[in-house]
Protein backbone atom coordinates (compact mmCIF):
# COMPACT_ATOMS: atom_id res chain seq x y z
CA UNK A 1 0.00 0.00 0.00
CA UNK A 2 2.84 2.35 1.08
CA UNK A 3 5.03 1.79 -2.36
CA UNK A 4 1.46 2.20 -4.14
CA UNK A 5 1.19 5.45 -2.69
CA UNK A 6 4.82 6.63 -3.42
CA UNK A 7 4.61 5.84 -7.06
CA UNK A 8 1.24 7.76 -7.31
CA UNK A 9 3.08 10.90 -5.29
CA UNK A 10 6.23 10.48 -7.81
CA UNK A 11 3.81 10.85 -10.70
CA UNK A 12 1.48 13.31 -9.06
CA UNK A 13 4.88 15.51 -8.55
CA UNK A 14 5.61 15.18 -12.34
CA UNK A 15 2.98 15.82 -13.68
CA UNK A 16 2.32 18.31 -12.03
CA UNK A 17 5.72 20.00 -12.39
CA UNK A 18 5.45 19.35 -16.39
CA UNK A 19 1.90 20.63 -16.03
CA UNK A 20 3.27 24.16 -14.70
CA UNK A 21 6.48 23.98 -17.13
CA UNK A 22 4.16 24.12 -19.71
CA UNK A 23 1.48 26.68 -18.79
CA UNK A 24 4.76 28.75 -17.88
CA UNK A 25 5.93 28.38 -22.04
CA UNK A 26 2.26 29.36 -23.14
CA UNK A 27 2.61 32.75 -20.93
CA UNK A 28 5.80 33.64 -22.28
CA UNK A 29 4.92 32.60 -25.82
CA UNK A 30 1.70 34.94 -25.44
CA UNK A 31 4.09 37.70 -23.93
CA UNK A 32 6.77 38.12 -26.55
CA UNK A 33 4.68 37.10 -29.99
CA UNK A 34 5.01 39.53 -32.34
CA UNK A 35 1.53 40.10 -32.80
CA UNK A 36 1.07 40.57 -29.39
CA UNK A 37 3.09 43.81 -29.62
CA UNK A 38 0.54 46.81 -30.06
CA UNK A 39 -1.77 45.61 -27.79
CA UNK A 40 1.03 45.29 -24.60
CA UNK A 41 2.10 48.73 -26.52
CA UNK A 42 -1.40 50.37 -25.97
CA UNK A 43 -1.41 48.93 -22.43
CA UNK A 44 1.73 50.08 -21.06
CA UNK A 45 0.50 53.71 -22.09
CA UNK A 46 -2.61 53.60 -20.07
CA UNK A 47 -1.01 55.00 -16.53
CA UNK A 48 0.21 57.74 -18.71
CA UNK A 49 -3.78 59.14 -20.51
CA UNK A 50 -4.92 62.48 -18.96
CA UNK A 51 -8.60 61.75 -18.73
CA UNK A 52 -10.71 65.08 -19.30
């Protein structure tokens, strides 16, 4: 029962380490696609708008 439980942990641990690893990637890919540009462009500007 112990080992049983061990072995599920291991893979628990893994997966969810590759889970993060990858949802990590997909930020960063988002972040610096070159598409992505104006919009992060436009939003950095925002603190900087006078409103009337």
């Amino acid at each position: 029962m112990n080992e049983t439980y061990e072995l599920l942990a291991g893979f628990a641990q893994t997966g969810g380490l590759l889970y993060f690893m990858a949802i990590f990637a997909g930020v960063v890919l988002y972040a610096v696609w070159p598409g992505n540009k104006g919009t992060f462009e436009e939003a950095s500007q925002i603190p900087l708008r006078e409103d009337d």
